[in-house]
N, C-alpha and C. Protein backbone atom coordinates (compact mmCIF):
# COMPACT_ATOMS: atom_id res chain seq x y z
N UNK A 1 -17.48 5.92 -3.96
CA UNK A 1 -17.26 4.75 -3.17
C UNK A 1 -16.24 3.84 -3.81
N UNK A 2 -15.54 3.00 -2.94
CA UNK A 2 -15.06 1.78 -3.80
C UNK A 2 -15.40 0.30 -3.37
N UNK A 3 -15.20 -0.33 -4.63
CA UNK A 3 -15.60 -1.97 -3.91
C UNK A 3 -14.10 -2.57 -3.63
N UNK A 4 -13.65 -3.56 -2.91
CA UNK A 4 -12.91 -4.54 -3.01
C UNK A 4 -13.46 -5.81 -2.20
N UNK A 5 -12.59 -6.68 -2.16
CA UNK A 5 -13.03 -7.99 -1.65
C UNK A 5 -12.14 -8.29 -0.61
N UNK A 6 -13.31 -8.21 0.50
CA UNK A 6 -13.07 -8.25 1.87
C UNK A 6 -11.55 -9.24 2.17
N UNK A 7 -12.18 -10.56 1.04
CA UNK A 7 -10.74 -11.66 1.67
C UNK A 7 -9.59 -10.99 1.43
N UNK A 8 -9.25 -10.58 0.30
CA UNK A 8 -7.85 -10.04 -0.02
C UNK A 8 -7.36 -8.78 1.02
N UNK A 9 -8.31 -7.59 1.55
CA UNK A 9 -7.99 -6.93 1.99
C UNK A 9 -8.04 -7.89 3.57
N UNK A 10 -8.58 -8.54 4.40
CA UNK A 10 -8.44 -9.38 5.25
C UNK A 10 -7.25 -10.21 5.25
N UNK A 11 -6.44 -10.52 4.00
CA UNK A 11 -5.20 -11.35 3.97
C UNK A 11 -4.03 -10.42 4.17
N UNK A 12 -4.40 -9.07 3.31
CA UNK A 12 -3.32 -8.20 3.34
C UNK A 12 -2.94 -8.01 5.06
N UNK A 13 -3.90 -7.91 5.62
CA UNK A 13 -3.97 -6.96 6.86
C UNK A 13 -3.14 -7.94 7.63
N UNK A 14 -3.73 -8.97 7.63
CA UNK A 14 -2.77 -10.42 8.25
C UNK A 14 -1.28 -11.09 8.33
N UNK A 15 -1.41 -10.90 6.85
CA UNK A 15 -0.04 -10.70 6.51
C UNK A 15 0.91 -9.38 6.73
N UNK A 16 0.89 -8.00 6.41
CA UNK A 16 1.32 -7.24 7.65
C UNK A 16 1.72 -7.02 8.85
N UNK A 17 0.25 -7.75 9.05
CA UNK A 17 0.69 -7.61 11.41
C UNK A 17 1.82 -8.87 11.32
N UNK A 18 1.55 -9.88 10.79
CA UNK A 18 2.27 -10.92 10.87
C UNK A 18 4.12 -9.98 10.87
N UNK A 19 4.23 -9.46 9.57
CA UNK A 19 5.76 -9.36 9.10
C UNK A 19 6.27 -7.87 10.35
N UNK A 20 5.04 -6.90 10.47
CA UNK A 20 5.03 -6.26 11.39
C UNK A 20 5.66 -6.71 13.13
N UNK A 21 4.91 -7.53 13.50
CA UNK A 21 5.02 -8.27 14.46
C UNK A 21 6.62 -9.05 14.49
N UNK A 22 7.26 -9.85 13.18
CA UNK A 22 8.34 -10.72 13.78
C UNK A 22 9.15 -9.24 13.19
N UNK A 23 8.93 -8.06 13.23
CA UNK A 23 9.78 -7.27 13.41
C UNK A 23 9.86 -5.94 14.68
N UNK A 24 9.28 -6.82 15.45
CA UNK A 24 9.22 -6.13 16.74
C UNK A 24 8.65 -4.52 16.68
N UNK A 25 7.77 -4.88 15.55
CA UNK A 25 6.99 -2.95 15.54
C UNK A 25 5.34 -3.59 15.99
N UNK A 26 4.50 -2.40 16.26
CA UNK A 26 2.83 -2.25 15.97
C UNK A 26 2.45 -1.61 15.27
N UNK A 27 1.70 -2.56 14.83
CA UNK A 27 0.88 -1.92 13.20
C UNK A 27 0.13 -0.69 13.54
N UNK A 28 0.12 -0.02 12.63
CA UNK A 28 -1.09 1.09 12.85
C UNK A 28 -1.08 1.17 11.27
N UNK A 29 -2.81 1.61 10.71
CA UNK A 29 -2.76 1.63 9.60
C UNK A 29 -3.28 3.35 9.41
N UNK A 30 -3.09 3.78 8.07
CA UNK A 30 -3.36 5.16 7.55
C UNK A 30 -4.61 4.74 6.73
N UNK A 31 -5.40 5.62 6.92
CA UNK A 31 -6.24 5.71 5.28
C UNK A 31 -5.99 6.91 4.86
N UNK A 32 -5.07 6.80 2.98
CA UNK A 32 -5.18 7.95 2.48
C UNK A 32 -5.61 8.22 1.36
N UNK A 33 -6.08 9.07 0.93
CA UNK A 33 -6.91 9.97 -0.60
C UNK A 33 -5.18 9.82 -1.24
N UNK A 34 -5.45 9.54 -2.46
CA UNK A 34 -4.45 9.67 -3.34
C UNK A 34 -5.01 9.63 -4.92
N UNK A 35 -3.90 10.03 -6.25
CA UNK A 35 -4.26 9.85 -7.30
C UNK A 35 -2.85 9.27 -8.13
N UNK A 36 -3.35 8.21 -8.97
CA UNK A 36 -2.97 7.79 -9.89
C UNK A 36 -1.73 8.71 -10.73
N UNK A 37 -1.33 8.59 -10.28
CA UNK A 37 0.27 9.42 -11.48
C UNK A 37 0.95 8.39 -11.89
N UNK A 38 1.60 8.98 -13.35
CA UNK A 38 2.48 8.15 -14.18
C UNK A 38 3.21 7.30 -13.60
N UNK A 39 4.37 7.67 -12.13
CA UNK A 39 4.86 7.30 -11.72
C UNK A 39 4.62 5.74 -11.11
N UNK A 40 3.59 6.09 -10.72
CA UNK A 40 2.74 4.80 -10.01
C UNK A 40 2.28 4.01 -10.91
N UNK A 41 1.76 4.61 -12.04
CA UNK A 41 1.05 3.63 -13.09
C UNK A 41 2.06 2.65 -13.42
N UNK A 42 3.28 3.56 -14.13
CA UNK A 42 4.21 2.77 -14.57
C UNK A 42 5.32 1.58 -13.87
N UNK A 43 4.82 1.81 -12.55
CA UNK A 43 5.84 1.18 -11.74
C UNK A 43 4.58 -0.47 -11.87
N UNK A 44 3.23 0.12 -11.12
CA UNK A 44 2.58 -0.86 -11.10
C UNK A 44 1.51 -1.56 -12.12
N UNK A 45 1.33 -0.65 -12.87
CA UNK A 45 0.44 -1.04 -13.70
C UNK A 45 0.99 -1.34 -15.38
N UNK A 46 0.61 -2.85 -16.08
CA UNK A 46 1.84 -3.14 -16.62
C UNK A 46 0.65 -2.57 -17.95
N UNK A 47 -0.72 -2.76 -18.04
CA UNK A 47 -1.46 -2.41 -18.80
C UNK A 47 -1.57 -1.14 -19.71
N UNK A 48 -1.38 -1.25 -21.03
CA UNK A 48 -1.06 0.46 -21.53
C UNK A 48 -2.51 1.14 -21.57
N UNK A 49 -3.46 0.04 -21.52
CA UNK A 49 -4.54 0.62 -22.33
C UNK A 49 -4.82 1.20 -20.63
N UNK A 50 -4.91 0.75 -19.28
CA UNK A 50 -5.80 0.52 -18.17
C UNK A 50 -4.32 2.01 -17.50
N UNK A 51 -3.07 2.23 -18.26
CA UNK A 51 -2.50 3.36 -17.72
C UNK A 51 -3.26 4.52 -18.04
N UNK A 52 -3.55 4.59 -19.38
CA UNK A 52 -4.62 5.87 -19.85
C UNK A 52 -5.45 5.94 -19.19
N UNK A 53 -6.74 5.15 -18.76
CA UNK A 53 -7.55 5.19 -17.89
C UNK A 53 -7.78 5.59 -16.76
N UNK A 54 -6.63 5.36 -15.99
CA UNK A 54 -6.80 5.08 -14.72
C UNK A 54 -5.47 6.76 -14.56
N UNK A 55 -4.66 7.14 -15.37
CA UNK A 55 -4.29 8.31 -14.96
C UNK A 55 -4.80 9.50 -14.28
N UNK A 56 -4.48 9.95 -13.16
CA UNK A 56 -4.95 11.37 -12.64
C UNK A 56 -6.21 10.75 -11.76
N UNK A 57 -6.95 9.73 -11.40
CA UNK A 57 -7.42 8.75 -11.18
C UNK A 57 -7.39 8.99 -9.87
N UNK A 58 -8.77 9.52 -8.73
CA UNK A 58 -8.75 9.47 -6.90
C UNK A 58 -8.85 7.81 -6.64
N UNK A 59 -7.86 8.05 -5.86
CA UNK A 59 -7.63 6.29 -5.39
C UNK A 59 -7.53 6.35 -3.57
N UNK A 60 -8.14 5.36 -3.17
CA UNK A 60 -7.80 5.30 -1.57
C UNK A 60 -6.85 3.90 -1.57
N UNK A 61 -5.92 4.59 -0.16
CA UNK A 61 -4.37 3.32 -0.15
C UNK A 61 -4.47 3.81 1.35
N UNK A 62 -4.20 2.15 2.07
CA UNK A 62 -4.21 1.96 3.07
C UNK A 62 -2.78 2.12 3.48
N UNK A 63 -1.80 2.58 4.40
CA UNK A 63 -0.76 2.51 4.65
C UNK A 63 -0.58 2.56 5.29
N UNK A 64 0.76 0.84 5.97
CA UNK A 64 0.70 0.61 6.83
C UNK A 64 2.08 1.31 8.01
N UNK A 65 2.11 1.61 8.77
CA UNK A 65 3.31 1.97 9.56
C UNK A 65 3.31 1.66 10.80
N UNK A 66 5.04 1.73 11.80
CA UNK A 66 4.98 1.18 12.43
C UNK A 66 4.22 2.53 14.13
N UNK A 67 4.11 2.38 15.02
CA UNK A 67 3.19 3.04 16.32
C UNK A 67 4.49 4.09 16.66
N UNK A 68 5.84 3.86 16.37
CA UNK A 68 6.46 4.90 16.50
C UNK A 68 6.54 6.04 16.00
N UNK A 69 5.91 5.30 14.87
CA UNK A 69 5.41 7.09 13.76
C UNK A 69 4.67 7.85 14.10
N UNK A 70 3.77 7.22 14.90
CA UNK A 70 2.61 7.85 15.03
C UNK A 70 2.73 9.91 15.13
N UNK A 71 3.39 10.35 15.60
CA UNK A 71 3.72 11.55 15.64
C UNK A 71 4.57 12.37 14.96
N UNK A 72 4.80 11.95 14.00
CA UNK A 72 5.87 11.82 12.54
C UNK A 72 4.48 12.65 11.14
N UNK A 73 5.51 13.95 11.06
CA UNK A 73 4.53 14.44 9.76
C UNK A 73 4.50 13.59 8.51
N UNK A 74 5.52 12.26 8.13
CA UNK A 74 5.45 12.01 7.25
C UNK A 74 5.28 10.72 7.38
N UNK A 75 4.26 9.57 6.72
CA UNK A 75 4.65 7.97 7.50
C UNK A 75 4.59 7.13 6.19
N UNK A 76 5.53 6.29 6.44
CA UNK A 76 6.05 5.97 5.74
C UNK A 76 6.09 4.00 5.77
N UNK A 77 5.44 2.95 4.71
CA UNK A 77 5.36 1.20 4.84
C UNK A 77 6.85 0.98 5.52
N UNK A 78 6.78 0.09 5.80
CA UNK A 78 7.76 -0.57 6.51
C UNK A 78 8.04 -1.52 5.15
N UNK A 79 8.78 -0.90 4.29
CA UNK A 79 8.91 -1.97 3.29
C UNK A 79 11.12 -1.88 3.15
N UNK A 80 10.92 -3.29 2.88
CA UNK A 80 12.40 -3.40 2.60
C UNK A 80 13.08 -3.22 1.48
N UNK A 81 14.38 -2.32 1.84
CA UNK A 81 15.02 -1.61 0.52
C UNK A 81 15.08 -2.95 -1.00
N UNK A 82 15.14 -2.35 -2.26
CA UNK A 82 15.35 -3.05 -3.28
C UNK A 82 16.19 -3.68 -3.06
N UNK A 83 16.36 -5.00 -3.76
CA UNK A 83 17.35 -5.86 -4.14
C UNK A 83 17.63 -6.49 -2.90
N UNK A 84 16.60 -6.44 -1.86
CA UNK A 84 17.27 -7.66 -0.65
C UNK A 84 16.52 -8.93 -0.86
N UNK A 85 15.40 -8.85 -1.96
CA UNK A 85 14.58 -9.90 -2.00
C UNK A 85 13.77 -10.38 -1.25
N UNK A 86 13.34 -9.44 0.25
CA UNK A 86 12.59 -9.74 1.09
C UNK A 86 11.79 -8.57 1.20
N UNK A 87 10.07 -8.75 1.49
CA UNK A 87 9.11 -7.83 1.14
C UNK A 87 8.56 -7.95 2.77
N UNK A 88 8.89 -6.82 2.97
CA UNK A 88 8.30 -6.47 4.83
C UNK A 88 7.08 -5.66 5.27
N UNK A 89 7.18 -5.60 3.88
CA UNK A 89 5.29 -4.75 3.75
C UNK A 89 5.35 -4.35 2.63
N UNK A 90 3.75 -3.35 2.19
CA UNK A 90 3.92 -2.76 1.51
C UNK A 90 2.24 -1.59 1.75
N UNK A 91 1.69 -0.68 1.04
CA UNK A 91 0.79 -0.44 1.17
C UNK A 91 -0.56 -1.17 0.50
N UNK A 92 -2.02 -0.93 0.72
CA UNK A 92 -2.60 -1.56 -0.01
C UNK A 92 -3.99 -0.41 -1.15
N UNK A 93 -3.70 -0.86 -1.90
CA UNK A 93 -5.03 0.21 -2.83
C UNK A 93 -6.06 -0.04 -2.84
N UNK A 94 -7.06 0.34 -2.83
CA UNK A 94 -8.50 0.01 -2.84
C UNK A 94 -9.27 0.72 -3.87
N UNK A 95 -8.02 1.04 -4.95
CA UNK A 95 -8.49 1.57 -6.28
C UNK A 95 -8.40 0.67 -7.05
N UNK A 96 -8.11 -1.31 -6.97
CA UNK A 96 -7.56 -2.01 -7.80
C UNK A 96 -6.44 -1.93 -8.60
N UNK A 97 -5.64 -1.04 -8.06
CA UNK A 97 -3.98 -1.55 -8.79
C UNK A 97 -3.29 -2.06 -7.26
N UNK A 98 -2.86 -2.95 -7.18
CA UNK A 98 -1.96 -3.58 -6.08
C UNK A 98 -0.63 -3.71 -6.01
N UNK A 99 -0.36 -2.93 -5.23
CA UNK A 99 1.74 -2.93 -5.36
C UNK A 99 1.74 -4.09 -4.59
């Protein structure tokens, strides 16, 4: 099982439809099984001791995309490329590491 706290995942979701919405898409969300790799650790997790830990690690991540995907083998946040300084989504973890 996992725990999180309803408000944060209730804000995330909000905030989404919101950035979703003034971008003329519909939300649809994924639930997916995932694990912890270096890649991810290191991007998000700044902790050395909580990278060991949590490596190789089953994690569930909510991900959000837009209703055109829906029939798309691969789906993919509606997040905005690096360096524009504007964040248009992102996914959410419910393993406690938060991108």
């Amino acid at each position: 099982g996992e725990v999180f706290q309803g408000k944060g995942l209730l804000e995330w979701l909000t905030n989404t439809a919101a950035q979703y919405d003034a971008a003329g898409k519909t939300l649809l969300v994924k639930v997916q099984l995932g694990i912890y790799d270096s890649a991810y650790l290191n991007t998000y997790q700044p902790n050395t001791t909580l990278k060991s830990k949590n490596l190789n690690r089953i994690a569930i991540f909510l991900i959000p995309y837009d209703s055109a995907q829906a029939g798309q083998q691969e789906i993919h946040a509606l997040i905005a490329p690096s360096g524009t300084g504007t964040s248009s989504g992102s996914g959410y973890d419910l393993g406690g590491i938060q991108p």
